[in-house]
C-alpha atoms as a PDB file:
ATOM      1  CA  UNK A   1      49.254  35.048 -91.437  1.00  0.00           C
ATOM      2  CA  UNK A   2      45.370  35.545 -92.360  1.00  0.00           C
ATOM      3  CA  UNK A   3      43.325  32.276 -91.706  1.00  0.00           C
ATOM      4  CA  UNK A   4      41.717  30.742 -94.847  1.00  0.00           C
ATOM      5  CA  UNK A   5      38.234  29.970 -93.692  1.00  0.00           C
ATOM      6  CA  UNK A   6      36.942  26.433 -94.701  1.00  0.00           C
ATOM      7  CA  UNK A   7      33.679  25.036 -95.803  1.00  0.00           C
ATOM      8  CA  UNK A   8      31.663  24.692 -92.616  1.00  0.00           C
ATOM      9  CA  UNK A   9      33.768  27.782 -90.499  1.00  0.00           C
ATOM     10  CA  UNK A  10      30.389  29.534 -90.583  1.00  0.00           C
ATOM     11  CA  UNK A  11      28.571  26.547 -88.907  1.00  0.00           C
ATOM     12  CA  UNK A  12      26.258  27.420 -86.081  1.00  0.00           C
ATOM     13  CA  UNK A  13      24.425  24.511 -85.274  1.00  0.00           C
ATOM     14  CA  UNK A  14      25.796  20.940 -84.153  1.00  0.00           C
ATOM     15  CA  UNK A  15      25.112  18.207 -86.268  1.00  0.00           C
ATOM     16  CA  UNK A  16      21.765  16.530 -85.617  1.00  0.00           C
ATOM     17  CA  UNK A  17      23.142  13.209 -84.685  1.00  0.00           C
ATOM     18  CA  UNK A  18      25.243  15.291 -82.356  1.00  0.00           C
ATOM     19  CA  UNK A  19      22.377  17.134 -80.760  1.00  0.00           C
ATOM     20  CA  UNK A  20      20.534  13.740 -80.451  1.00  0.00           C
ATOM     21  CA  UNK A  21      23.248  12.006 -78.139  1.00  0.00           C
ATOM     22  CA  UNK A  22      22.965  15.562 -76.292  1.00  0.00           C
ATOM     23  CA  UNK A  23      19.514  15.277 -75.656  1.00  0.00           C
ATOM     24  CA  UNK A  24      19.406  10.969 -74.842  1.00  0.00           C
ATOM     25  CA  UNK A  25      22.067  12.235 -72.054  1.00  0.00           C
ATOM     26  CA  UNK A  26      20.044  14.814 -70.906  1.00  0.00           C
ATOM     27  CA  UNK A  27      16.770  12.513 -70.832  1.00  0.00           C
ATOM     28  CA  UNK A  28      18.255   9.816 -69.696  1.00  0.00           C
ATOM     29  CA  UNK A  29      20.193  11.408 -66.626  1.00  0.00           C
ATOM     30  CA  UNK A  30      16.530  13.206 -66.059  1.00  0.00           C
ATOM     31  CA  UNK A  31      14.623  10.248 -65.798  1.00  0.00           C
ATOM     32  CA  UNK A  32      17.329   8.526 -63.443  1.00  0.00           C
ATOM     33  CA  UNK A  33      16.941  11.385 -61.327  1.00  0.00           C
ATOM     34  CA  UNK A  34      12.879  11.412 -61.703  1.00  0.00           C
ATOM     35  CA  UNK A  35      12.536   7.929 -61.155  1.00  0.00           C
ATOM     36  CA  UNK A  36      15.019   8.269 -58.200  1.00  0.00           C
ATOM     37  CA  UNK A  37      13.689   6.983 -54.382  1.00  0.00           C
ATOM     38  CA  UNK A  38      16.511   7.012 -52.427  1.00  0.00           C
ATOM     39  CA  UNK A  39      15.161   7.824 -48.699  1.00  0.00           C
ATOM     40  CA  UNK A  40      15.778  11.796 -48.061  1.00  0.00           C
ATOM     41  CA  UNK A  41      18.739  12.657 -45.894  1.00  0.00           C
ATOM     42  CA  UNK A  42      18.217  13.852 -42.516  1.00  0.00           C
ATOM     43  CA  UNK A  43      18.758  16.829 -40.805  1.00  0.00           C
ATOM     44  CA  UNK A  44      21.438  15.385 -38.762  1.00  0.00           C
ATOM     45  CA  UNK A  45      23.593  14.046 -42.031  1.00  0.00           C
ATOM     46  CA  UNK A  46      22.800  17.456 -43.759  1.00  0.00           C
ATOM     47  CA  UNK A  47      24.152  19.647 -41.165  1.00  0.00           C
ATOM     48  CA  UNK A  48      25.956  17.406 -38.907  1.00  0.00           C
ATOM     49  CA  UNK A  49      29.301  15.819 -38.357  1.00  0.00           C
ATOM     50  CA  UNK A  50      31.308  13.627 -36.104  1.00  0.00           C
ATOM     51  CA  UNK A  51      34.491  15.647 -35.953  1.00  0.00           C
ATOM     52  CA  UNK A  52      33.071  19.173 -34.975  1.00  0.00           C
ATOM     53  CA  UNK A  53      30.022  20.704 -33.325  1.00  0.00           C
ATOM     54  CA  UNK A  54      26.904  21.646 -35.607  1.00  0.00           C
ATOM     55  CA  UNK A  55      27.683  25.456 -34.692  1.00  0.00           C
ATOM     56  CA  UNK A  56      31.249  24.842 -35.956  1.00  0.00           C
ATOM     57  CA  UNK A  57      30.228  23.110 -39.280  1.00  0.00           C
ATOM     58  CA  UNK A  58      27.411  26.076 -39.699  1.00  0.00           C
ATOM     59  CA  UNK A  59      30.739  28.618 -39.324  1.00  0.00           C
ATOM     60  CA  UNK A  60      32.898  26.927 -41.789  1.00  0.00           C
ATOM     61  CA  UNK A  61      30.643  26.420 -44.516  1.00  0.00           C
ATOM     62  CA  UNK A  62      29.112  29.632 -44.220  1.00  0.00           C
ATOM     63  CA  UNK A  63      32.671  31.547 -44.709  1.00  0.00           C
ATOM     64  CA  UNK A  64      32.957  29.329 -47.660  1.00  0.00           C
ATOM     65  CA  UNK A  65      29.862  30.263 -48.715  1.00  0.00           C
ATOM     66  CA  UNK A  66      30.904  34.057 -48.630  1.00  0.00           C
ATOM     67  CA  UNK A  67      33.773  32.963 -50.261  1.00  0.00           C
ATOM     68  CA  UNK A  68      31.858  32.118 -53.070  1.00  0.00           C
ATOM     69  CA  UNK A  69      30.049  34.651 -52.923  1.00  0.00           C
ATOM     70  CA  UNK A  70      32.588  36.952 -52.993  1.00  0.00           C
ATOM     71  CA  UNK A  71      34.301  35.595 -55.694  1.00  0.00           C
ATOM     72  CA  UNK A  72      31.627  35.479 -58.116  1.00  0.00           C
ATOM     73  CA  UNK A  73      30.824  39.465 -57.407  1.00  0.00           C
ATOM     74  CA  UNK A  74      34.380  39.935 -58.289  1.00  0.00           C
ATOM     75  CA  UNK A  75      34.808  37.856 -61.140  1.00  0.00           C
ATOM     76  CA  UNK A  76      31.814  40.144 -62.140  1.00  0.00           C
ATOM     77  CA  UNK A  77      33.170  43.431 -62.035  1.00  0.00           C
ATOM     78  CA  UNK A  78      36.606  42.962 -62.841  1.00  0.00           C
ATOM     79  CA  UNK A  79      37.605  44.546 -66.410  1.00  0.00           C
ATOM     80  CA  UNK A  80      37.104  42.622 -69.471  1.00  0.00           C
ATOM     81  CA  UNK A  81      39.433  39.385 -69.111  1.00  0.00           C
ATOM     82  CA  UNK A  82      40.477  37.190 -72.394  1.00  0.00           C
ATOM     83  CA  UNK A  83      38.826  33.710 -73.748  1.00  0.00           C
ATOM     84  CA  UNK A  84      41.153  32.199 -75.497  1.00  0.00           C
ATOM     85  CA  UNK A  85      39.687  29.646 -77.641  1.00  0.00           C
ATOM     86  CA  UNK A  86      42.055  27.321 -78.803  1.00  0.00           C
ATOM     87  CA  UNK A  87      40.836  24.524 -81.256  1.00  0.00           C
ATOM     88  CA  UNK A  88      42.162  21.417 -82.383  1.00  0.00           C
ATOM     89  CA  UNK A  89      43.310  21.930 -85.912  1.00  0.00           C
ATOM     90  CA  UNK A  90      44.403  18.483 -86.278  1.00  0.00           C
ATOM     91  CA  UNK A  91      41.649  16.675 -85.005  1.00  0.00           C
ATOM     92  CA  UNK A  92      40.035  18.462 -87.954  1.00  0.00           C
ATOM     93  CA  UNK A  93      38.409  21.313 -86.464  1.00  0.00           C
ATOM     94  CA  UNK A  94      37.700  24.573 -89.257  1.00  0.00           C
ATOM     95  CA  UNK A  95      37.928  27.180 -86.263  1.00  0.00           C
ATOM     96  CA  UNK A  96      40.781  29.100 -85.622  1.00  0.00           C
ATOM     97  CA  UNK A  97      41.859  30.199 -82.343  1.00  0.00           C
ATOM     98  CA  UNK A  98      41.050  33.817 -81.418  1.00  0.00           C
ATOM     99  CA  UNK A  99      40.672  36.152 -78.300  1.00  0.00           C
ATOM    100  CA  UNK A 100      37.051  37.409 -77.157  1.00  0.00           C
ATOM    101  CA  UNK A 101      37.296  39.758 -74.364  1.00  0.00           C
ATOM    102  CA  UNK A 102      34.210  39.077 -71.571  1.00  0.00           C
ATOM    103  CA  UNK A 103      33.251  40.615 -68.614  1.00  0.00           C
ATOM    104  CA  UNK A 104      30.250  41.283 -66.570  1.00  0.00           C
ATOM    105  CA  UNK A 105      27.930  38.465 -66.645  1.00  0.00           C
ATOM    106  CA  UNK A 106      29.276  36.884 -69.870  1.00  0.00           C
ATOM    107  CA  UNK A 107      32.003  36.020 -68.254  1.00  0.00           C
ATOM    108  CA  UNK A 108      30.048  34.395 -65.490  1.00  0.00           C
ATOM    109  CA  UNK A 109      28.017  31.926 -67.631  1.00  0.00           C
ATOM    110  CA  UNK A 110      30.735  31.105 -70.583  1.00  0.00           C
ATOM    111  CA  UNK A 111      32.841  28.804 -67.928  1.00  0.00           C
ATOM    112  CA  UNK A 112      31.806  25.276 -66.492  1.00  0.00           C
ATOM    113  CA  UNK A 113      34.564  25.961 -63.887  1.00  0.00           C
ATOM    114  CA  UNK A 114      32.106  29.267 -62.631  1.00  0.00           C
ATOM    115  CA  UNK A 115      29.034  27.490 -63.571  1.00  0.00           C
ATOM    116  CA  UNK A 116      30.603  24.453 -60.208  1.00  0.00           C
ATOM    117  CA  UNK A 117      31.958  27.439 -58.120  1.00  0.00           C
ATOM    118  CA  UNK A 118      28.527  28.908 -58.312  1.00  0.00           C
ATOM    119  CA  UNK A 119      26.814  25.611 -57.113  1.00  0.00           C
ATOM    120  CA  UNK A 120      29.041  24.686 -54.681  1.00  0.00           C
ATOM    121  CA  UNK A 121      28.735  28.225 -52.807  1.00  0.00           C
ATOM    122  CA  UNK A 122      24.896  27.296 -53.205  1.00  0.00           C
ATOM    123  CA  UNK A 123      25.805  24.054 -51.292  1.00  0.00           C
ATOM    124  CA  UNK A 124      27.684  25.814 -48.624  1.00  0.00           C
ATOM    125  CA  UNK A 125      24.980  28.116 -48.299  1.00  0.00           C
ATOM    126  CA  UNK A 126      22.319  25.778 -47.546  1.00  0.00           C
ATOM    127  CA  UNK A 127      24.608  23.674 -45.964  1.00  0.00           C
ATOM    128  CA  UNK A 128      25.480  26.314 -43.122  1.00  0.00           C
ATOM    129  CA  UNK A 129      21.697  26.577 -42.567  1.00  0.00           C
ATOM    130  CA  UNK A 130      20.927  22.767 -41.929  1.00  0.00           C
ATOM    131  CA  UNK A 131      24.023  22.919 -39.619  1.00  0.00           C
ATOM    132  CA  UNK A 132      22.450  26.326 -37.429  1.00  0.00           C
ATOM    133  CA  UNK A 133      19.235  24.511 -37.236  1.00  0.00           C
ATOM    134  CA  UNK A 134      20.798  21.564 -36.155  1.00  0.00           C
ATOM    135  CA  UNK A 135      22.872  23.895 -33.449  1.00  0.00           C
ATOM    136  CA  UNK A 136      19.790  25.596 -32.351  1.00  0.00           C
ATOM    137  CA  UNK A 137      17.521  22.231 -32.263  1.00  0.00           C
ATOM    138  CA  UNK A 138      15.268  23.077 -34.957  1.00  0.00           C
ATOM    139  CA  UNK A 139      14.776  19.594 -36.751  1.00  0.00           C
ATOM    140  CA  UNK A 140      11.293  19.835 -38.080  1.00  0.00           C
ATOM    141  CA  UNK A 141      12.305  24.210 -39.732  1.00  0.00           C
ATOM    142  CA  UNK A 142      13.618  22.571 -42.576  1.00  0.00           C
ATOM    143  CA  UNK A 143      12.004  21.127 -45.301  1.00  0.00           C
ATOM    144  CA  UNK A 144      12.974  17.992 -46.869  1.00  0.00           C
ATOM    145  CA  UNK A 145      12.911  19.304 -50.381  1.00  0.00           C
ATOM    146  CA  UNK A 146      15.567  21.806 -48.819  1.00  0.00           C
ATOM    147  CA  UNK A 147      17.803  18.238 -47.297  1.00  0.00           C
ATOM    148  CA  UNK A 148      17.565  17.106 -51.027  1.00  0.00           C
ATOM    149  CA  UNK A 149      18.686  19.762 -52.927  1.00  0.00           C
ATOM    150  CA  UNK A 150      21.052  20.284 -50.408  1.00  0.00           C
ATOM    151  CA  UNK A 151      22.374  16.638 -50.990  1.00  0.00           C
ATOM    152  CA  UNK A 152      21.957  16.862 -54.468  1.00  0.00           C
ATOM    153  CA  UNK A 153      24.343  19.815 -54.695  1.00  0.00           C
ATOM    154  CA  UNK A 154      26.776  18.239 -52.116  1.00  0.00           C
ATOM    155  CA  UNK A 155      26.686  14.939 -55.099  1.00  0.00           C
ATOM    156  CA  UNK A 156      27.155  16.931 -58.077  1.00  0.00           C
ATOM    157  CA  UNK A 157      29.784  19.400 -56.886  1.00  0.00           C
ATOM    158  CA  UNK A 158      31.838  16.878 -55.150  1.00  0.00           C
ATOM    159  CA  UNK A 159      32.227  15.116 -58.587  1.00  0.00           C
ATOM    160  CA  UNK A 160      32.263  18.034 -60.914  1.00  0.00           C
ATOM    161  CA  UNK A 161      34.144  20.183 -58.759  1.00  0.00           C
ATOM    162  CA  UNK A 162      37.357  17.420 -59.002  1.00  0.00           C
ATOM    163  CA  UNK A 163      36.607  17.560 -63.135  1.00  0.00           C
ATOM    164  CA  UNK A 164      37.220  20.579 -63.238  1.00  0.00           C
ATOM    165  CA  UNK A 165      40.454  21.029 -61.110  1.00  0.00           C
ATOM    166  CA  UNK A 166      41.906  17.999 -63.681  1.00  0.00           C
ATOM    167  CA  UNK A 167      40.679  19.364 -66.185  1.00  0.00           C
ATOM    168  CA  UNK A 168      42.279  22.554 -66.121  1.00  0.00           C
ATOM    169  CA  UNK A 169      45.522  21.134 -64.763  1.00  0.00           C
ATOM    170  CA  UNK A 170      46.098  18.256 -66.992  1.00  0.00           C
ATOM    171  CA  UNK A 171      44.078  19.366 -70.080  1.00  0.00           C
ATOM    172  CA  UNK A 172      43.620  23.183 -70.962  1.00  0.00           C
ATOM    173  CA  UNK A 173      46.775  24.005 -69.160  1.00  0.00           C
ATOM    174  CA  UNK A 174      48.865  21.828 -71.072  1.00  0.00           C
ATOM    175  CA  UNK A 175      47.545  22.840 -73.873  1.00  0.00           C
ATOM    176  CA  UNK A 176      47.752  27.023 -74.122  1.00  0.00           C
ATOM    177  CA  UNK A 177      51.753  25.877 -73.214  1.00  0.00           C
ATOM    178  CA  UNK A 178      51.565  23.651 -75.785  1.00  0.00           C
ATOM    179  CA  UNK A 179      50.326  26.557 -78.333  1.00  0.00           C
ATOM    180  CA  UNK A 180      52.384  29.559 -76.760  1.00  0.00           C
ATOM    181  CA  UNK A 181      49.259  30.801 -75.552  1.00  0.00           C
ATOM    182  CA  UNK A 182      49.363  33.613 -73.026  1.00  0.00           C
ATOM    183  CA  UNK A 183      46.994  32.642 -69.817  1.00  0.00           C
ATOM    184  CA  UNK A 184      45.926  33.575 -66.744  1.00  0.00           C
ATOM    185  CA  UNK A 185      45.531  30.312 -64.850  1.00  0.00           C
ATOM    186  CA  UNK A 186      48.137  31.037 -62.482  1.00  0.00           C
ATOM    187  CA  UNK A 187      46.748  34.135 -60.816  1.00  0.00           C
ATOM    188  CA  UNK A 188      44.966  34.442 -57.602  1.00  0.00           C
ATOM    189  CA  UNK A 189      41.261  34.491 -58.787  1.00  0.00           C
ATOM    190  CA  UNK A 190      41.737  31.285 -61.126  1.00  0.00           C
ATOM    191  CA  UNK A 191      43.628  29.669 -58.575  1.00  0.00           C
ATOM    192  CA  UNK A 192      41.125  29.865 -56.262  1.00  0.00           C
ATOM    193  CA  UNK A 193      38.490  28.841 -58.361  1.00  0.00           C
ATOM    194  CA  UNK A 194      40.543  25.845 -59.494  1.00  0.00           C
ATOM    195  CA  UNK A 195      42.619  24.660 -56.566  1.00  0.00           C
ATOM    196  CA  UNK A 196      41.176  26.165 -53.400  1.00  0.00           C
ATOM    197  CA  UNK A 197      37.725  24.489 -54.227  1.00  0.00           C
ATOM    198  CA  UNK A 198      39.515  21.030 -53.924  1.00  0.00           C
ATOM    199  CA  UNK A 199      40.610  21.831 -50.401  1.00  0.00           C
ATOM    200  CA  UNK A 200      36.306  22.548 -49.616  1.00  0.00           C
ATOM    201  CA  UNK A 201      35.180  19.488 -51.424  1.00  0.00           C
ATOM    202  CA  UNK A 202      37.868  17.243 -49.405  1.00  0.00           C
ATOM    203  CA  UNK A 203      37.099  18.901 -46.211  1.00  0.00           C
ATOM    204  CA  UNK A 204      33.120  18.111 -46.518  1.00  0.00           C
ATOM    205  CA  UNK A 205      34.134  14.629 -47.717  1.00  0.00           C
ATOM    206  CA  UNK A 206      36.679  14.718 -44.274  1.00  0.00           C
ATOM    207  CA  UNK A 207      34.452  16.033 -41.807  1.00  0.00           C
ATOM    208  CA  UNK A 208      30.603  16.138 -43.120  1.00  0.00           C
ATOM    209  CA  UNK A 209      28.327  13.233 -43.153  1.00  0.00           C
ATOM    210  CA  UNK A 210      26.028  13.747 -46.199  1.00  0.00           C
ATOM    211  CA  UNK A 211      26.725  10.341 -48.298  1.00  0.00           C
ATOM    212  CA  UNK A 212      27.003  10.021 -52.107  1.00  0.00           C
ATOM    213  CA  UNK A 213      24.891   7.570 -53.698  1.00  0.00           C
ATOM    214  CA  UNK A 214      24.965   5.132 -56.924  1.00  0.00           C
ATOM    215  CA  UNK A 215      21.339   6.840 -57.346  1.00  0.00           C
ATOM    216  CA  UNK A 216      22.428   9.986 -58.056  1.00  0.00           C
ATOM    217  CA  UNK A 217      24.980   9.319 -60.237  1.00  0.00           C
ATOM    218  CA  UNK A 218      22.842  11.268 -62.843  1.00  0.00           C
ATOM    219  CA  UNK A 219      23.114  14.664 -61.604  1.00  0.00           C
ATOM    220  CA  UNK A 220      26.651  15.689 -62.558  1.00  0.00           C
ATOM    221  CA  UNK A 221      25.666  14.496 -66.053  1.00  0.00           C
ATOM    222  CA  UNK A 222      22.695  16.249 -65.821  1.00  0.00           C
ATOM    223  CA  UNK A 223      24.794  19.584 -64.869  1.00  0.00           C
ATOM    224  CA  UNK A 224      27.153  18.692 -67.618  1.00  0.00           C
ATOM    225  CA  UNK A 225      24.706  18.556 -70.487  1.00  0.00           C
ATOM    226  CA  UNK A 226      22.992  21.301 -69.603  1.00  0.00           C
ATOM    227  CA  UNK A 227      26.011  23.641 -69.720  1.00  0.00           C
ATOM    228  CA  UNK A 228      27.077  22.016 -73.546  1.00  0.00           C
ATOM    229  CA  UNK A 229      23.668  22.661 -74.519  1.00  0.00           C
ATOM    230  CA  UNK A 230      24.471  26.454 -73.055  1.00  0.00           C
ATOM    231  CA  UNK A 231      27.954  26.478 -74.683  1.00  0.00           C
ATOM    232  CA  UNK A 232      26.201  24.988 -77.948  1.00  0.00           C
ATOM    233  CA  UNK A 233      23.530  27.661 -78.298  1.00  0.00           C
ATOM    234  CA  UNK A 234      25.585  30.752 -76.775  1.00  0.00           C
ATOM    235  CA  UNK A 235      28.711  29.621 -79.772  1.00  0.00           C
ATOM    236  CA  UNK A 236      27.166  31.986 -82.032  1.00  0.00           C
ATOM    237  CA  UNK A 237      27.219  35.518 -79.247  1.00  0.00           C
ATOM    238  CA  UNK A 238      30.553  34.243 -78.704  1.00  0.00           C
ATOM    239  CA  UNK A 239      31.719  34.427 -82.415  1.00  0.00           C
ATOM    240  CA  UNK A 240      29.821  38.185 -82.155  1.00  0.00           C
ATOM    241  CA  UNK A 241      31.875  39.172 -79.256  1.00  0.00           C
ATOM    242  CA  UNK A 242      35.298  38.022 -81.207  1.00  0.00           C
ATOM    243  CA  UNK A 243      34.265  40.434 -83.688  1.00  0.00           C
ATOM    244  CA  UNK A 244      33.440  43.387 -81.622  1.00  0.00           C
ATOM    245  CA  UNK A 245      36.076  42.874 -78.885  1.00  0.00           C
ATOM    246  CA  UNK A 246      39.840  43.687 -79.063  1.00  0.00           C
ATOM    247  CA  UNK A 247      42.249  42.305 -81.943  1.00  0.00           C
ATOM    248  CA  UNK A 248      41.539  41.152 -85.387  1.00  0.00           C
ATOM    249  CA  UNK A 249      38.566  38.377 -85.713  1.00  0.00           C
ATOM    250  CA  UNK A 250      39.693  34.811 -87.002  1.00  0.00           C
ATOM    251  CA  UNK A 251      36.026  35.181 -89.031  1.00  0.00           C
ATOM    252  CA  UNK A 252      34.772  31.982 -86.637  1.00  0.00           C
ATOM    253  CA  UNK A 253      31.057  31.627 -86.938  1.00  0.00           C
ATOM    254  CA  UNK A 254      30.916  30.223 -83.742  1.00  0.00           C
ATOM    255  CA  UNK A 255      33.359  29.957 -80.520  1.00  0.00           C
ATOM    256  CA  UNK A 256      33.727  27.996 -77.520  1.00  0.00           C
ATOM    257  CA  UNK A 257      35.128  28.052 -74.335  1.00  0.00           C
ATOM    258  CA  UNK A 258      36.657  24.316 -74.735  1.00  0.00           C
ATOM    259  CA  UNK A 259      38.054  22.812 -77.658  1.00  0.00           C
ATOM    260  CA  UNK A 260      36.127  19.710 -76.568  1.00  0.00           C
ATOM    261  CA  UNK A 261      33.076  21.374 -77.668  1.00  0.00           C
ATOM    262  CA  UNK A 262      33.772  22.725 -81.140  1.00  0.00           C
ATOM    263  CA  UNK A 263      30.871  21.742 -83.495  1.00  0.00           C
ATOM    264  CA  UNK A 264      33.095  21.557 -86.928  1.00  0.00           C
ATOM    265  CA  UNK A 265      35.078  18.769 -85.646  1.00  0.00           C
ATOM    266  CA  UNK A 266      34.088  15.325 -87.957  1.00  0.00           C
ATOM    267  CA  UNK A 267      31.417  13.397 -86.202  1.00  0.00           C
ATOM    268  CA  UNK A 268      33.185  10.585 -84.932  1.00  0.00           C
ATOM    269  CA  UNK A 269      35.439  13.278 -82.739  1.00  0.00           C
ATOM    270  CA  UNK A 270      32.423  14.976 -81.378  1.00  0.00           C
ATOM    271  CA  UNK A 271      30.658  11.620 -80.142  1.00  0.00           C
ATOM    272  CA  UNK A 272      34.426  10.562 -78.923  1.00  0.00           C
ATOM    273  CA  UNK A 273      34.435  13.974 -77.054  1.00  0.00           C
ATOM    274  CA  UNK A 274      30.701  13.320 -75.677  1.00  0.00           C
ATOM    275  CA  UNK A 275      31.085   9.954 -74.261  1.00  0.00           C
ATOM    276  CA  UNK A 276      34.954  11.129 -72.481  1.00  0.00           C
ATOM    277  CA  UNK A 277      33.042  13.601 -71.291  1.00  0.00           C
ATOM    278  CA  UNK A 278      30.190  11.420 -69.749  1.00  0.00           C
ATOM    279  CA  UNK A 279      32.789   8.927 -68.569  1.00  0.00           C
ATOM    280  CA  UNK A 280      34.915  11.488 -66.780  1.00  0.00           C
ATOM    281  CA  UNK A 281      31.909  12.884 -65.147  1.00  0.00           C
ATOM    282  CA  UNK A 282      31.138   9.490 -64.351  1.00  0.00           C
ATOM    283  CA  UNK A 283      34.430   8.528 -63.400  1.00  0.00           C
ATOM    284  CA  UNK A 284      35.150  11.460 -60.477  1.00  0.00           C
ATOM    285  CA  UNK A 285      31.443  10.895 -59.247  1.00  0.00           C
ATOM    286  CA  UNK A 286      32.142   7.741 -58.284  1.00  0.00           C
ATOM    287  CA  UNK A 287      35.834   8.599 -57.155  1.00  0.00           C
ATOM    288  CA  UNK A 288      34.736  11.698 -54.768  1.00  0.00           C
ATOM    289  CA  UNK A 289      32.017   8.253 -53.734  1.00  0.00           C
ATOM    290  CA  UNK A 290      35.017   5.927 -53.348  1.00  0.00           C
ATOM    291  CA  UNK A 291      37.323   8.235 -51.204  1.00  0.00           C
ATOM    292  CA  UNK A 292      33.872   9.037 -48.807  1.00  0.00           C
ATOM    293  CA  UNK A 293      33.654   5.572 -48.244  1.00  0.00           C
ATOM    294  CA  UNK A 294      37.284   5.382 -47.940  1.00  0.00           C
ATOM    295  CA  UNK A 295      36.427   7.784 -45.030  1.00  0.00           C
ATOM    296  CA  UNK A 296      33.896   6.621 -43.354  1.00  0.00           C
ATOM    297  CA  UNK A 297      35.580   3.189 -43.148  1.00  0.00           C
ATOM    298  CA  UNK A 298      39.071   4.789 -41.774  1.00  0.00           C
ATOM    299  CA  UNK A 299      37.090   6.732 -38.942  1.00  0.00           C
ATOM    300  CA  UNK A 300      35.161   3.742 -38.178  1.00  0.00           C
ATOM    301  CA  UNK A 301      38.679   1.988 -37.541  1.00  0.00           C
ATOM    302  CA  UNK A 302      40.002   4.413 -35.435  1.00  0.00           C
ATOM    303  CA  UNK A 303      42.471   6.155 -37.616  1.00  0.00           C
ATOM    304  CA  UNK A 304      43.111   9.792 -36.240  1.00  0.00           C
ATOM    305  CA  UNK A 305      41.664  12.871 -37.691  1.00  0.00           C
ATOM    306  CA  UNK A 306      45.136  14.213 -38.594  1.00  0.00           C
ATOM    307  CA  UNK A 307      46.012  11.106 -40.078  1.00  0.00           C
ATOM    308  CA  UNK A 308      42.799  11.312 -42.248  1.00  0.00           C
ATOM    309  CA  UNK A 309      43.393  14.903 -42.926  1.00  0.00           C
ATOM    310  CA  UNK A 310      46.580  14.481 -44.155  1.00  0.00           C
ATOM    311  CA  UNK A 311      46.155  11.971 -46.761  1.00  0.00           C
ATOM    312  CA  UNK A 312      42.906  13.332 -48.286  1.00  0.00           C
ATOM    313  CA  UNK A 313      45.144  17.202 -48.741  1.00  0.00           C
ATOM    314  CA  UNK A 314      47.810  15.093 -50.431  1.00  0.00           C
ATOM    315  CA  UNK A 315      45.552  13.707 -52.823  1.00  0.00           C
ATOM    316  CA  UNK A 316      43.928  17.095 -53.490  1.00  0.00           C
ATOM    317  CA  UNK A 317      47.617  18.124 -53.997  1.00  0.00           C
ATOM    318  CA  UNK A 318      48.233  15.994 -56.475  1.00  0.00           C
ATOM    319  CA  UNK A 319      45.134  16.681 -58.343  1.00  0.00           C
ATOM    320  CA  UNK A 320      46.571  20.348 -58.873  1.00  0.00           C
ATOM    321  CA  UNK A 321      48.658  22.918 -60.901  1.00  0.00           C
ATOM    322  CA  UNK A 322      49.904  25.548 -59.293  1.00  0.00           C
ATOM    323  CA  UNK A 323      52.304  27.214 -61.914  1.00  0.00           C
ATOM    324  CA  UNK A 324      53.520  26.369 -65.357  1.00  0.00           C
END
């Protein structure tokens, strides 16, 4: 049946009041960040830890970070792969759900989930090279902006990484069921991307030593502001691409890669969706902080590795969906 377009289907810009609260978050979690003086980490935290050797650390993190790597080339050249973007009708949204085929390096930049995998490969990356100097006794080679991006990266992915693992498995899931939606969470690449970056966020928290800090809180919110702003200013290409791609066009003016984002839903909704999201960043910052500490203060009491090991998996386990 052919969708009726309402009043404000055409809208391609957010409300102001909407952009405002976009741009207080984004100023805010800047200036926290700006204003930040929390001492820089050292070499030995950045590329150290107390269960392995330096040159050990340095190996796992850098096959991670070819991992990564490899997974974003590949994500890259694979053929055009569906968006579905499902919208919540009864919330009061005036979009329609419709399919836009992406590939190539749309599909890189239209997903927060790609936009964390990304970063955290970045982390690994750098990571593996404080942990070979380390090995090979080079303390002063690296430079402490280098130690504080590093731990900046190690912050923000630990925390957004575990967003978007529930997200996906207790939220958008759910919801293409919920709709009869055909999906594609439960193949390899997504799985990876969703569930296997769990298992390297919980082994850094297991066997790394970088810390996460109150301080820093502001740099997942940072990361998750910028990409609305990105999903907020890219809605209209993505409404193009609906209309050029495969299938019949729903006539959206703009489209969005989650329903939490759609800019036709009444105001109240879209500050609701805002502030859930800034709690939930806020929420599995201080979590992934929480279970480090948990950690720390296990090793400290002499609680085997295994043991350690074992419980932190089984949380990550829980945390994931593995099939419908």
């Amino acid at each position: 049946e052919r969708f009726e377009p309402m009043a404000n289907q055409k809208q391609t810009v957010p409300p102001l009041a909407t952009i405002a609260l976009g741009v207080v978050m984004a100023v805010v979690s800047g200036a926290m960040l700006a204003l930040d003086r929390t001492p820089i980490v050292t070499l030995e935290q950045a590329g150290g830890s107390e269960a392995v050797g330096p040159a050990c650390l340095c190996a796992l993190r850098g096959l991670f970070a070819l991992g990564h790597a490899f997974m974003i080339v590949q994500t890259a050249l694979l053929p055009a792969m569906p968006l579905i973007a499902v919208y919540k009708r009864e919330l009061g949204s005036h979009l329609q759900t419709e399919t836009i085929w992406l590939r190539g390096l749309p599909r890189l930049c239209s997903f927060f989930t790609i936009w964390c995998f990304a970063a955290q490969g970045a982390f690994f990356a750098l990571g593996a090279a404080c942990s070979a100097a380390l090995a090979l006794g080079a303390e002063g080679v690296v430079p402490a902006r280098v130690l504080y991006i590093t731990h900046l990266l190690f912050e923000m992915t630990a925390g957004c990484g575990l967003v978007v693992t529930v997200v996906v498995s207790f939220v958008i899931w759910p919801e293409l069921l919920r709709f009869g939606v055909q999906h594609d969470l439960d193949e390899p690449q997504n799985l990876v991307m969703h569930n296997w970056n769990v298992l390297e966020i919980l082994t850094e928290l297991l066997i790394g030593q970088l810390p996460i800090t109150v301080a820093h809180a502001a740099v997942g919110i940072a990361w998750g502001t910028a990409f609305i702003a990105f999903s907020w200013l890219r809605a209209p290409a993505l409404a193009r691409l609906a209309r050029e791609g495969k299938g019949r066009s729903a006539g959206n003016g703009v489209n969005f890669p989650y329903f939490f984002l759609d800019i036709t839903l009444p105001r109240a909704t879209q500050y609701a969706f805002l502030l859930g999201l800034l709690a939930v960043l806020l929420t599995f910052y201080f979590g992934a902080m929480a279970l480090r500490e948990l950690l720390l203060v296990s090793a400290r009491c002499g609680v085997p590795l295994l043991a350690r090991a074992a419980a932190t998996y089984a949380v990550g386990y829980m945390l994931t969906k593995w099939r419908d």
